[in-house]
C-alpha atoms as a PDB file:
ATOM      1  CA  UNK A   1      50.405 137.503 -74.369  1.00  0.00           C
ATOM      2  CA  UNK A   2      48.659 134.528 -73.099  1.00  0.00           C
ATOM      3  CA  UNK A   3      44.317 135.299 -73.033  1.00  0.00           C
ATOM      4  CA  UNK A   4      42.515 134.885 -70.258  1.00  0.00           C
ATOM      5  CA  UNK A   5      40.736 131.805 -71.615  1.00  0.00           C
ATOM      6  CA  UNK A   6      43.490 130.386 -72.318  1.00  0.00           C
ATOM      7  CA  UNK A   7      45.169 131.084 -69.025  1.00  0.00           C
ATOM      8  CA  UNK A   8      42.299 129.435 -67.250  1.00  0.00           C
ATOM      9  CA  UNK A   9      42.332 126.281 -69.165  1.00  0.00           C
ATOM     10  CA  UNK A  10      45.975 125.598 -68.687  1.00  0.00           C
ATOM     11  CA  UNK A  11      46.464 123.180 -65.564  1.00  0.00           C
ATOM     12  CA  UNK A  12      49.465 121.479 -64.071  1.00  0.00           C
ATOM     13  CA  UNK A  13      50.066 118.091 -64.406  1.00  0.00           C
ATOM     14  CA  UNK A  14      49.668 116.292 -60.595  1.00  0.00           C
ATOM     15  CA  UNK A  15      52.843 114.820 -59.665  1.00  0.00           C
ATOM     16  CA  UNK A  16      52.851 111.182 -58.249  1.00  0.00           C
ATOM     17  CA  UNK A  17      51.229 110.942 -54.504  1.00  0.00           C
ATOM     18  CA  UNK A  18      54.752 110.028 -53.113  1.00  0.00           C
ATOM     19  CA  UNK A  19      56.250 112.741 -55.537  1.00  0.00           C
ATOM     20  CA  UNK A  20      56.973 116.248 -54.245  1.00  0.00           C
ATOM     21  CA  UNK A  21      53.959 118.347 -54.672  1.00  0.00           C
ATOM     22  CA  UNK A  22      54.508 121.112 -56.845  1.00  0.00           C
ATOM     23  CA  UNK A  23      51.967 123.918 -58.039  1.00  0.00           C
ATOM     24  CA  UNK A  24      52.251 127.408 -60.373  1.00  0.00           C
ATOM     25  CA  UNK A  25      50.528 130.724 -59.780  1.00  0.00           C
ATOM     26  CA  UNK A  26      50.027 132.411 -63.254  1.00  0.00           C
ATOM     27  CA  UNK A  27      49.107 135.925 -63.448  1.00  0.00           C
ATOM     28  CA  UNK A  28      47.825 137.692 -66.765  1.00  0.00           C
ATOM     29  CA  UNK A  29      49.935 140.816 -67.492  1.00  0.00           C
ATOM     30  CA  UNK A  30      47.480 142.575 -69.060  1.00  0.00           C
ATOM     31  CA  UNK A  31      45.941 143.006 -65.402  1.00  0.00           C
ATOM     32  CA  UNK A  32      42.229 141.002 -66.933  1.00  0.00           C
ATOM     33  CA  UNK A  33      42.435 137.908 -64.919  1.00  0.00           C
ATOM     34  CA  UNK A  34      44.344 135.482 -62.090  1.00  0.00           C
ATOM     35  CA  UNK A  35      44.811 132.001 -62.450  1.00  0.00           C
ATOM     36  CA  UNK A  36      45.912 129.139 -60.273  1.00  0.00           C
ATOM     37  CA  UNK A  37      47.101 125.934 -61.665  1.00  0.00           C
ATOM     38  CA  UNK A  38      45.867 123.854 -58.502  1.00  0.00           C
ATOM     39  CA  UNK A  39      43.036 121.187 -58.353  1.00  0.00           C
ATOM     40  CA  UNK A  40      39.925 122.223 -56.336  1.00  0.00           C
ATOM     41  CA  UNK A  41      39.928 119.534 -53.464  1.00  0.00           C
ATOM     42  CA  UNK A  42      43.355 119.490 -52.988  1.00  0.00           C
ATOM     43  CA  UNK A  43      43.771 120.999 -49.713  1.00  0.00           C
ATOM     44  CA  UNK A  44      47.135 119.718 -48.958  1.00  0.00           C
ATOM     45  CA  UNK A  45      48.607 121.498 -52.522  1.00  0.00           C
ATOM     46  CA  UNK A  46      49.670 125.453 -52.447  1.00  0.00           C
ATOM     47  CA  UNK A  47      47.130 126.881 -54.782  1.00  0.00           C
ATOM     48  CA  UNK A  48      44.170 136.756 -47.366  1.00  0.00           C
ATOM     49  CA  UNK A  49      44.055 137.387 -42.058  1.00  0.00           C
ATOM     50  CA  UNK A  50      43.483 140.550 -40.482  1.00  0.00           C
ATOM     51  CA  UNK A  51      46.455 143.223 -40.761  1.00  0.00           C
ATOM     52  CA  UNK A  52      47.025 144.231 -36.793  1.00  0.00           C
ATOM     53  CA  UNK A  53      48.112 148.198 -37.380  1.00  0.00           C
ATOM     54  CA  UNK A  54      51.689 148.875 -37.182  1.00  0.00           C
ATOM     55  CA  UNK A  55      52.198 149.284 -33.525  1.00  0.00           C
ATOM     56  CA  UNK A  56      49.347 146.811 -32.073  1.00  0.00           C
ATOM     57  CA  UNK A  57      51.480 143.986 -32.002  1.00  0.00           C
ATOM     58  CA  UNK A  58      52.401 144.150 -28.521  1.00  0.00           C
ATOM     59  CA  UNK A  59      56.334 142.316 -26.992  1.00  0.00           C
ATOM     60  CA  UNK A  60      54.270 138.865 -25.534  1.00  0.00           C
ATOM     61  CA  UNK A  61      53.348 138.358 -29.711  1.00  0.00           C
ATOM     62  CA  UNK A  62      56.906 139.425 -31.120  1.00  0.00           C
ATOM     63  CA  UNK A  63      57.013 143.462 -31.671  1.00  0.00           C
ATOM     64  CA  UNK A  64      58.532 146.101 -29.277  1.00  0.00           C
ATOM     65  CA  UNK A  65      56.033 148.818 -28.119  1.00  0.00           C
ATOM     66  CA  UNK A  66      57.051 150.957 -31.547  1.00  0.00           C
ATOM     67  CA  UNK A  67      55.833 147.977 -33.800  1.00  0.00           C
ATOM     68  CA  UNK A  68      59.750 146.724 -34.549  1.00  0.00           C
ATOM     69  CA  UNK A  69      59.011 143.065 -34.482  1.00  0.00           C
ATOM     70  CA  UNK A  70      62.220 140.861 -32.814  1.00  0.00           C
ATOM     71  CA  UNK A  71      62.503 137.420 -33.481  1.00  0.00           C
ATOM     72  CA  UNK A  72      64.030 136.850 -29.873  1.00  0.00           C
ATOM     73  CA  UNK A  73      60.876 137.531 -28.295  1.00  0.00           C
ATOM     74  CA  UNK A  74      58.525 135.094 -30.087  1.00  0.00           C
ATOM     75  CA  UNK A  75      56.440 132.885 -27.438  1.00  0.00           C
ATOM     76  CA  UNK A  76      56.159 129.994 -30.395  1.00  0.00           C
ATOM     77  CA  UNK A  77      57.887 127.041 -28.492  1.00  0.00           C
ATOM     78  CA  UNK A  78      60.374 124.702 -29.508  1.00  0.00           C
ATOM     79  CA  UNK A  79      59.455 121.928 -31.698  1.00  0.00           C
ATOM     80  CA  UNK A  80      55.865 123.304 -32.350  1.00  0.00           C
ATOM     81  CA  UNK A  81      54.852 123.323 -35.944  1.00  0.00           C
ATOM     82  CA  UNK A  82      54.643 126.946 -36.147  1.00  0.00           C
ATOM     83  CA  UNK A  83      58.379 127.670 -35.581  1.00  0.00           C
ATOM     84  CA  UNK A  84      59.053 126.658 -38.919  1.00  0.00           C
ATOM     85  CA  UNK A  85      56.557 128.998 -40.957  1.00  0.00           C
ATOM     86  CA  UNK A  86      57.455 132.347 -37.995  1.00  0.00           C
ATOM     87  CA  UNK A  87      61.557 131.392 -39.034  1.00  0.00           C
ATOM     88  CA  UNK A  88      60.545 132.037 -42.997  1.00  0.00           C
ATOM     89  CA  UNK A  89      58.393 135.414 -41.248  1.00  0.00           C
ATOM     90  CA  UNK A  90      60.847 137.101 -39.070  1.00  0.00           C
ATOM     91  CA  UNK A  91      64.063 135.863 -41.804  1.00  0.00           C
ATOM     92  CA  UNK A  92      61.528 137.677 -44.535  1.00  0.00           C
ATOM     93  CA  UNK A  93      60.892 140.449 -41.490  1.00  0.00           C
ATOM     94  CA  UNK A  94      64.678 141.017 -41.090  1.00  0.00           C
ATOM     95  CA  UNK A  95      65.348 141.341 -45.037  1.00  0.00           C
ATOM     96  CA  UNK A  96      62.693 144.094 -45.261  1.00  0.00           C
ATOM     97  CA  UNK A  97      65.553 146.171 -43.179  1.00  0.00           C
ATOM     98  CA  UNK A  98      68.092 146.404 -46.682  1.00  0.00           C
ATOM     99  CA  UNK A  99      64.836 147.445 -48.552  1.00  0.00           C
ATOM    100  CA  UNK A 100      63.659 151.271 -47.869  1.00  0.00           C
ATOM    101  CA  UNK A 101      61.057 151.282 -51.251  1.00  0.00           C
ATOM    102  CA  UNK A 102      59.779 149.598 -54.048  1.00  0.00           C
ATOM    103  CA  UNK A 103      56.986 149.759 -56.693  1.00  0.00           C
ATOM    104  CA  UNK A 104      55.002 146.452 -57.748  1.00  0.00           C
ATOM    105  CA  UNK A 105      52.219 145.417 -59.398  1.00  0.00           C
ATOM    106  CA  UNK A 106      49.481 144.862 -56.622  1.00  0.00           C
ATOM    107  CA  UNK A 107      46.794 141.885 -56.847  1.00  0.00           C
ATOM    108  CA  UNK A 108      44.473 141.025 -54.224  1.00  0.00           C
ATOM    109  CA  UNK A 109      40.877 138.915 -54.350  1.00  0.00           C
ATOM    110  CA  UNK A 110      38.836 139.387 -50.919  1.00  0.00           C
ATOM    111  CA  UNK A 111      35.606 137.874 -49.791  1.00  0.00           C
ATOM    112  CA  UNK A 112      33.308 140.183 -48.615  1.00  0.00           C
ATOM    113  CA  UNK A 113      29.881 139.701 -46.715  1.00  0.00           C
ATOM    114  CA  UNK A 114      30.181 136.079 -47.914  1.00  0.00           C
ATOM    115  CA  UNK A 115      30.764 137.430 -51.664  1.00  0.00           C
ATOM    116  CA  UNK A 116      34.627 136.520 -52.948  1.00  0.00           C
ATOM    117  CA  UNK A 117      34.725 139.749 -55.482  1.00  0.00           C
ATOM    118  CA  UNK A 118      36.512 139.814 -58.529  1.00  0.00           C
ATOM    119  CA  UNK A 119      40.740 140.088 -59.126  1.00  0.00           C
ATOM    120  CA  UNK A 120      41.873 143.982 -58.124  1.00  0.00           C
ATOM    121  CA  UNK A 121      44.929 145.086 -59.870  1.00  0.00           C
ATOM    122  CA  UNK A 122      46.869 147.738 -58.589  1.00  0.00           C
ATOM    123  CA  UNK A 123      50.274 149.525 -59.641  1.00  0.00           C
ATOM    124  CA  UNK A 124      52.219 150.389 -55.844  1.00  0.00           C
ATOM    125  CA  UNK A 125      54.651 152.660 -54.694  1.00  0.00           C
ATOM    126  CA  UNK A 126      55.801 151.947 -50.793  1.00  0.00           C
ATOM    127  CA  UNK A 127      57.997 153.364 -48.863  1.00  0.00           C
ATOM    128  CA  UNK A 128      58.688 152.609 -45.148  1.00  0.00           C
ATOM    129  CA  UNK A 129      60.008 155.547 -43.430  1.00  0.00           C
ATOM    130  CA  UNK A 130      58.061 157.572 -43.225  1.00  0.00           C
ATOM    131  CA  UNK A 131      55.080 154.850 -44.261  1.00  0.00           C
ATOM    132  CA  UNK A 132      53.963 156.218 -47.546  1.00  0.00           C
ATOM    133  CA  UNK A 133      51.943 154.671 -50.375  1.00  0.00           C
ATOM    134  CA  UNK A 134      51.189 156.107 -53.825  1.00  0.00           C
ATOM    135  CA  UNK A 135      48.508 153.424 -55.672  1.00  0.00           C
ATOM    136  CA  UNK A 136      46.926 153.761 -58.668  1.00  0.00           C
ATOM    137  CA  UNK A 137      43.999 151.712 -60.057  1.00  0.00           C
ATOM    138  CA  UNK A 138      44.610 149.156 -62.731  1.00  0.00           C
ATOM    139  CA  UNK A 139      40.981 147.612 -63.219  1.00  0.00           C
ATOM    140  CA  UNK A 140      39.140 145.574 -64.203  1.00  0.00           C
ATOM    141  CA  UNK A 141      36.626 146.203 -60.966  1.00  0.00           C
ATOM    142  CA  UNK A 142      37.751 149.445 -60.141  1.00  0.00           C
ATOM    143  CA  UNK A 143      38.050 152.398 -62.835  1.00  0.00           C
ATOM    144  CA  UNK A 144      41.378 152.608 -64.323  1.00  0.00           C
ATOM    145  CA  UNK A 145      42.647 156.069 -63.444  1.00  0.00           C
ATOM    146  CA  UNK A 146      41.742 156.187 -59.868  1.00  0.00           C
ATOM    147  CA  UNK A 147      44.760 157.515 -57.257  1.00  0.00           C
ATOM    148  CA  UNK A 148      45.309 157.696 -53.866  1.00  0.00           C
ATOM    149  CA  UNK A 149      48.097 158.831 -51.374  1.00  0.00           C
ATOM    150  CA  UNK A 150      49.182 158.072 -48.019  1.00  0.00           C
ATOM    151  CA  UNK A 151      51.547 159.591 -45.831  1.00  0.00           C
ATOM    152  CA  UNK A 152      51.981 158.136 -42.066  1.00  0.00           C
ATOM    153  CA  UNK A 153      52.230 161.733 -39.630  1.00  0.00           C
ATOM    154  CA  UNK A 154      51.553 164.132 -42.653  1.00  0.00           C
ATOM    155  CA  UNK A 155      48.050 165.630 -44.210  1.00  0.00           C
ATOM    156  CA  UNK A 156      46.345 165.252 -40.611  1.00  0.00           C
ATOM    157  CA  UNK A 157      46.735 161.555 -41.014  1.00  0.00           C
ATOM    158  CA  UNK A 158      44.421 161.448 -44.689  1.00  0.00           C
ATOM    159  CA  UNK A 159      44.330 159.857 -47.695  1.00  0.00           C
ATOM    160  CA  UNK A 160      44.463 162.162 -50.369  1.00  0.00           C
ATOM    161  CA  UNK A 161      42.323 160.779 -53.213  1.00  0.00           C
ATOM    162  CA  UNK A 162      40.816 161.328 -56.802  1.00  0.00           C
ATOM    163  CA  UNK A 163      38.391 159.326 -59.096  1.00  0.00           C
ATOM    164  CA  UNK A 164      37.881 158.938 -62.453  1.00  0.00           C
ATOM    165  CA  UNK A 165      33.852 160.006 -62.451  1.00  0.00           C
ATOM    166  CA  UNK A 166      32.734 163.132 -63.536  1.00  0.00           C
ATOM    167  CA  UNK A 167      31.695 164.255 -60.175  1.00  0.00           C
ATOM    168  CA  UNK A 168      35.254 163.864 -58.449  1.00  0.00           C
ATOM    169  CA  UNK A 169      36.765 165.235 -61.431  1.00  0.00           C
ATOM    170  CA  UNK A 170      34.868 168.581 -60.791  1.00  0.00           C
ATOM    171  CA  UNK A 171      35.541 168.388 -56.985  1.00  0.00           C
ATOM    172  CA  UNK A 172      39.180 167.428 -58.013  1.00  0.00           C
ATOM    173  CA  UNK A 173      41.628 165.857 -54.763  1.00  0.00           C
ATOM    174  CA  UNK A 174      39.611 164.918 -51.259  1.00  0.00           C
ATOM    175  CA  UNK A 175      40.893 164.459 -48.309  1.00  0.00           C
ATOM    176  CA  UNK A 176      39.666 161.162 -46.494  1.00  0.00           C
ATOM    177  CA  UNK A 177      40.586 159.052 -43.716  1.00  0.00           C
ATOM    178  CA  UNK A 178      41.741 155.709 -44.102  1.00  0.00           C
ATOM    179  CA  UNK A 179      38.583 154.088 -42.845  1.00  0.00           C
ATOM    180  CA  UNK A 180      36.336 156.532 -44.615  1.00  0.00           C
ATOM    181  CA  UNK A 181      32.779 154.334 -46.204  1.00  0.00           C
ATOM    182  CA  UNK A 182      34.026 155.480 -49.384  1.00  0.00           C
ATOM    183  CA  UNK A 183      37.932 154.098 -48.943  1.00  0.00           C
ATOM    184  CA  UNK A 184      36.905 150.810 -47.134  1.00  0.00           C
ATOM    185  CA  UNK A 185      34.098 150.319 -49.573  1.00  0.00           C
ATOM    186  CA  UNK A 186      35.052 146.208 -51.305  1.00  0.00           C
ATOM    187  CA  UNK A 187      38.033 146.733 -49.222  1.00  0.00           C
ATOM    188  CA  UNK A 188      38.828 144.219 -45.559  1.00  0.00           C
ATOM    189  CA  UNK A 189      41.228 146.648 -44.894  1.00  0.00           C
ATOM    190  CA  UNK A 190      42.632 150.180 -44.921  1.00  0.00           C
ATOM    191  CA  UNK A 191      45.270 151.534 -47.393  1.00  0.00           C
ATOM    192  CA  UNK A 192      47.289 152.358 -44.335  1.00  0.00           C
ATOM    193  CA  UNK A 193      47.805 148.136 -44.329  1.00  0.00           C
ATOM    194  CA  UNK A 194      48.835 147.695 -47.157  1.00  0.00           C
ATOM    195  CA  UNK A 195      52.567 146.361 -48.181  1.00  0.00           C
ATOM    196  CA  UNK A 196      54.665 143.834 -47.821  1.00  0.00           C
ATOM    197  CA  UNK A 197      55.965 144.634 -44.529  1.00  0.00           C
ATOM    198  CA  UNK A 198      52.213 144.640 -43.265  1.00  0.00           C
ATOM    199  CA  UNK A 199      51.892 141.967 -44.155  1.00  0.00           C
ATOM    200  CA  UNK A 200      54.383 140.358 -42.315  1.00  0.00           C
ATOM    201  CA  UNK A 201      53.628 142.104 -39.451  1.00  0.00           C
ATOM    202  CA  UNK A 202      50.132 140.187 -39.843  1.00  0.00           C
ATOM    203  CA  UNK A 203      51.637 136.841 -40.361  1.00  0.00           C
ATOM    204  CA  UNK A 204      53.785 136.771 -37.583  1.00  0.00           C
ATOM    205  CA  UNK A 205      51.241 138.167 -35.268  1.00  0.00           C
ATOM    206  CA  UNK A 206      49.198 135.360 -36.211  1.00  0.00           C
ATOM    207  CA  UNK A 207      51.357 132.389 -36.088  1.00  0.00           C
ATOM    208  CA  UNK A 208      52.378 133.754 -32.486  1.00  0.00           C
ATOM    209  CA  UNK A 209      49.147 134.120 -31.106  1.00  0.00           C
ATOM    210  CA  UNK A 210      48.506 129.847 -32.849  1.00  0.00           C
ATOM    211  CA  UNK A 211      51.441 128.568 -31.519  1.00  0.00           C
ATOM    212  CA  UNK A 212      49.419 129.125 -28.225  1.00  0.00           C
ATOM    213  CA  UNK A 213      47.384 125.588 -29.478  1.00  0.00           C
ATOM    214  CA  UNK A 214      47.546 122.443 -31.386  1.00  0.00           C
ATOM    215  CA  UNK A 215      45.936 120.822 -34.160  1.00  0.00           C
ATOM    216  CA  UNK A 216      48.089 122.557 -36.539  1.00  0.00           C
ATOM    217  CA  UNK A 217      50.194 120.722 -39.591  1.00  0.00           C
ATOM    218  CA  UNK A 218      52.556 122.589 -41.514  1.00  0.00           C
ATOM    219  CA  UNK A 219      53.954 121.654 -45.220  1.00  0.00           C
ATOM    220  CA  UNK A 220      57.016 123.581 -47.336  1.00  0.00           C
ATOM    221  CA  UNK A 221      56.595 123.086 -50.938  1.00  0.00           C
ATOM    222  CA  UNK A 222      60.254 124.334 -53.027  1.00  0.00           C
ATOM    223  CA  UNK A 223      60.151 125.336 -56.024  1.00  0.00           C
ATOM    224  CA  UNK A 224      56.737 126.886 -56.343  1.00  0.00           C
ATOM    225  CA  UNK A 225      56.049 129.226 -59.562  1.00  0.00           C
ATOM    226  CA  UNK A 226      54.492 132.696 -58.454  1.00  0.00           C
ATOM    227  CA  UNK A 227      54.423 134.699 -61.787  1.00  0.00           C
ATOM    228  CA  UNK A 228      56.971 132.789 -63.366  1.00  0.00           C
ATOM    229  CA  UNK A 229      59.397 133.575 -60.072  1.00  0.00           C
ATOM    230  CA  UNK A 230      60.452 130.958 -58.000  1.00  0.00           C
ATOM    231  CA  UNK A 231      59.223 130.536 -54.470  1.00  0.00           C
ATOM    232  CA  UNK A 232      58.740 128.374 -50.716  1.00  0.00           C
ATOM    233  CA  UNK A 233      55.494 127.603 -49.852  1.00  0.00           C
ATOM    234  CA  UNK A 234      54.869 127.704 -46.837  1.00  0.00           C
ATOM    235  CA  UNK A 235      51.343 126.004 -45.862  1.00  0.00           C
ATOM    236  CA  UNK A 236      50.148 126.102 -42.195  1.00  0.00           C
ATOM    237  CA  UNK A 237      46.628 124.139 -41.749  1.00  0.00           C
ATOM    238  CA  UNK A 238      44.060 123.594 -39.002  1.00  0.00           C
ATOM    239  CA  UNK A 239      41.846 120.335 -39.574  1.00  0.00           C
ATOM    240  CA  UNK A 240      39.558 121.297 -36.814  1.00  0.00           C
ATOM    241  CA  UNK A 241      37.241 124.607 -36.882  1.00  0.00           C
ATOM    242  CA  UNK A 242      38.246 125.947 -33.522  1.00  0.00           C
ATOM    243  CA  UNK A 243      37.275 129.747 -31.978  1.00  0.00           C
ATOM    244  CA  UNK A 244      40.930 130.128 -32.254  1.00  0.00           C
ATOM    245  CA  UNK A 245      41.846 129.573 -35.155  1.00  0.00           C
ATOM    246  CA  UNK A 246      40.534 132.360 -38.045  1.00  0.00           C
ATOM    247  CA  UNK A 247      41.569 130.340 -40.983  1.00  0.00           C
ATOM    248  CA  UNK A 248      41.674 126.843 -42.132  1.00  0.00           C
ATOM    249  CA  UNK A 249      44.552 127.239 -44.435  1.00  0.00           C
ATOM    250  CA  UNK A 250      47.110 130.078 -45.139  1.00  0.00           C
ATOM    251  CA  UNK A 251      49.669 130.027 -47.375  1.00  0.00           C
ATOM    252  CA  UNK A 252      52.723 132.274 -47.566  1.00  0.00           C
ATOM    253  CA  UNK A 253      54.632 132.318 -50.698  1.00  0.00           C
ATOM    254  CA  UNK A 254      58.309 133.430 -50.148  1.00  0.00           C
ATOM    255  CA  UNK A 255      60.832 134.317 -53.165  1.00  0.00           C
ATOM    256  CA  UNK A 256      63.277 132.533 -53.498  1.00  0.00           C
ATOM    257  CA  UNK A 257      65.830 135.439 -54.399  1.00  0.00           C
ATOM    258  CA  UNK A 258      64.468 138.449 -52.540  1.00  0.00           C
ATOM    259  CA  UNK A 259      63.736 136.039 -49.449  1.00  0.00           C
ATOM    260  CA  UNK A 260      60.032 138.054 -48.587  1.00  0.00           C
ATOM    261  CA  UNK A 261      56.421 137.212 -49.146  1.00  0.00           C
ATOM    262  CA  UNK A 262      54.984 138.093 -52.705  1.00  0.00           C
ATOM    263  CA  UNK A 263      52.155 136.348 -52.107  1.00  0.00           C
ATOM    264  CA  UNK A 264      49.266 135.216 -49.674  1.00  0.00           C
ATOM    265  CA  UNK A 265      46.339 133.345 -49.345  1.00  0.00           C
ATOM    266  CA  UNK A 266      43.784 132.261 -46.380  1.00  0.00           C
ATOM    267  CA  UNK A 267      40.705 129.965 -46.789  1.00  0.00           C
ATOM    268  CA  UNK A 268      38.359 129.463 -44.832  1.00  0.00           C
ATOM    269  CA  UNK A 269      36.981 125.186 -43.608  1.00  0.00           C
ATOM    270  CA  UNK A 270      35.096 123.567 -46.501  1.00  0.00           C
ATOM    271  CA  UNK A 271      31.810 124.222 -46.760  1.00  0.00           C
ATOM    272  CA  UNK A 272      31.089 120.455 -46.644  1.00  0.00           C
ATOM    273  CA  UNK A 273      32.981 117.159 -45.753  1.00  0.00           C
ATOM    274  CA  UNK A 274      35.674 116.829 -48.474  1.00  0.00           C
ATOM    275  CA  UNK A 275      34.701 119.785 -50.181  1.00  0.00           C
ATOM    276  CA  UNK A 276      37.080 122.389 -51.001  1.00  0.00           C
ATOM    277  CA  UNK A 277      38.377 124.925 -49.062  1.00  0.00           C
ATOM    278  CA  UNK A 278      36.683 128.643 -49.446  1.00  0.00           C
ATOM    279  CA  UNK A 279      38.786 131.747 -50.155  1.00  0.00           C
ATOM    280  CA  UNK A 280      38.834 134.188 -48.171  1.00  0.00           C
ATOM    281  CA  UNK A 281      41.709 136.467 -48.882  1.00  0.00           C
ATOM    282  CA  UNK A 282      44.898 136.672 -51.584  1.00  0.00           C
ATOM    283  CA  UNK A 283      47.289 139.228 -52.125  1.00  0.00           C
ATOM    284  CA  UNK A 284      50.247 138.827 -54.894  1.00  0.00           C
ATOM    285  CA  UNK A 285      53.229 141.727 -55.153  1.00  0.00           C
ATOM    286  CA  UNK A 286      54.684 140.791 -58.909  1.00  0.00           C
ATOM    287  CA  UNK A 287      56.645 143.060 -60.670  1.00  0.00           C
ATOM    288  CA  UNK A 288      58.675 143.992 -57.075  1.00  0.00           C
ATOM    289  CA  UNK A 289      61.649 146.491 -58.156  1.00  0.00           C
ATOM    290  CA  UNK A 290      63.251 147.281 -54.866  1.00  0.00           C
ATOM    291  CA  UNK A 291      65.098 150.112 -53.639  1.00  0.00           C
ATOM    292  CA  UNK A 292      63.910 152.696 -56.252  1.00  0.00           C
ATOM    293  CA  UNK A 293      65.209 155.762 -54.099  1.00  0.00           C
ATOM    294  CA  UNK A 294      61.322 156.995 -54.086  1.00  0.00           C
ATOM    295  CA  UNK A 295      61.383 160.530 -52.435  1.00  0.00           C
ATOM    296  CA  UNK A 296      58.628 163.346 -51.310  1.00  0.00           C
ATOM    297  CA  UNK A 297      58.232 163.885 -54.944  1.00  0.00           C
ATOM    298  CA  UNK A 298      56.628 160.160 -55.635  1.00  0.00           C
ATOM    299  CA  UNK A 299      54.066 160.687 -52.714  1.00  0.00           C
ATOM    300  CA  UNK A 300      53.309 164.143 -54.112  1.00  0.00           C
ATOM    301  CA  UNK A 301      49.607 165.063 -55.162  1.00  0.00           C
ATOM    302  CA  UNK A 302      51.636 167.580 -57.392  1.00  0.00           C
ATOM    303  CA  UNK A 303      53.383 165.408 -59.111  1.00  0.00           C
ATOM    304  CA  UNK A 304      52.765 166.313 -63.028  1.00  0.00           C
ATOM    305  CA  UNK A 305      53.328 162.634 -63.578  1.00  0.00           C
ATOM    306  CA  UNK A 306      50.041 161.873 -61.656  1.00  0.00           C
ATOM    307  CA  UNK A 307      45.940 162.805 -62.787  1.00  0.00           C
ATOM    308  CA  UNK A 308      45.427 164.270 -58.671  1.00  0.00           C
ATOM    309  CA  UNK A 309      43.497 167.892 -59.733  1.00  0.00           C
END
């Protein structure tokens, strides 16, 4: 197993300017550390956008009323730069209809009150009808141990929820809602975005909503290692800081096999001229075993497989 050290000191070799540019994600299995084999001024190389909730993307920005987004009714017009990055979305958006479940290994880095915090590592289980997410805690930042559950329409819309710490281990499973302090504490989000199909729902809502504007140059990079699987990168950038535009540079990294996102990033403009751009949000989904058949039982706080008390 390759130490974190290690993993951190290990950089890919730049290709030629006129070369295709290539880059690898590396993650540590033992869930201790992330590391990108990128240079840090690079902006143009592949090296986090708020998740709308599952039925606010309305038909103008590609969803029906219930939330089913429909690549027919995307407003991105011909020839725009966007149209290539929301045909890799809705393609990845249509796939996601063979795949009911899976379980993965979860990673996300978020920048918080102007803080980036450190690499969470999660272990997932997601299924999509009815929305349901069992997660447990992996560390480093968060105590190993810690569970929670999520079931859209059942348990008065809660999460259901245990720690590790003494006190929660007397008061045994709470009941909290999804935007709860205590939930949404280090977290952008709510566990009721989280997955892969969320997160589509977020990209294409936000390449819709861009493809309103210009100033917008968009890059795919083949062949790009995520976790030793290979992916497109997809790289949308805005050179200017504009009100409209959240991010600076997003990056969508699509597998090449399972043809969805497994991995996300969004930065924020450099801090100074030629500096580097500033993270703001990744998410990875390694370890994706799809189609896993998950039932009741696996979002079940009775479950003798899980610690819920």
């Amino acid at each position: 197993m390759m130490e974190a050290d290690t993993m951190n000191a290990r950089m890919l070799k730049l290709c030629k300017p006129s070369a295709l540019l290539l880059a690898t994600v590396m993650v540590v299995h033992d869930g201790l550390s992330m590391a990108q084999a990128l240079p840090k001024n690079d902006t143009r190389r592949p090296v986090g956008i708020q998740v709308p909730h599952r039925a606010s993307l309305n038909p103008a920005n590609g969803a029906t009323p219930n939330g089913r987004v429909l690549r027919e009714q995307s407003v991105c017009p011909p020839g725009h730069p966007l149209r290539e990055p929301l045909n890799f979305a809705y393609q990845a958006w249509e796939q996601m209809a063979s795949i009911r479940d899976y379980t993965c290994r979860f990673v996300k880095r978020e920048r918080i009150d102007g803080k980036l915090l450190p690499h969470e590592f999660m272990f997932l289980k997601v299924r999509h009808e009815p929305f349901s997410v069992y997660l447990y805690s992996m560390g480093p930042s968060r105590p190993q141990g810690d569970e929670a559950i999520y079931i859209e329409g059942r348990n008065n819309g809660m999460v259901l929820a245990h720690t590790t710490g003494i006190r929660d281990r007397i008061a045994g499973t709470i009941e909290l809602k999804p935007t709860s302090p205590r939930l949404m504490n280090d977290n952008i989000y709510p566990l009721t975005n989280i997955g892969i199909q969320n997160l589509l729902r977020k990209m294409i809502g936000f390449f819709e909503y861009e493809s309103h504007y210009g100033e917008c140059e968009m890059e795919i990079f083949p062949e790009v290692k995520v976790d030793g699987r290979s992916c497109s990168c997809v790289q949308v950038v805005h050179p200017v800081p504009r009100r409209n535009f959240k991010f600076h540079l997003v990056r969508s990294y699509y597998d090449d096999e399972y043809k969805i996102p497994i991995r996300f990033e969004a930065y924020a403009w450099p801090r100074q001229p030629g500096g580097p751009p500033v993270l703001m949000e990744e998410y990875s989904y390694l370890d994706l075993k799809l189609n896993q058949h998950l039932t009741d039982e696996d979002f079940n706080v009775n479950d003798p497989r899980y610690g819920f008390r």
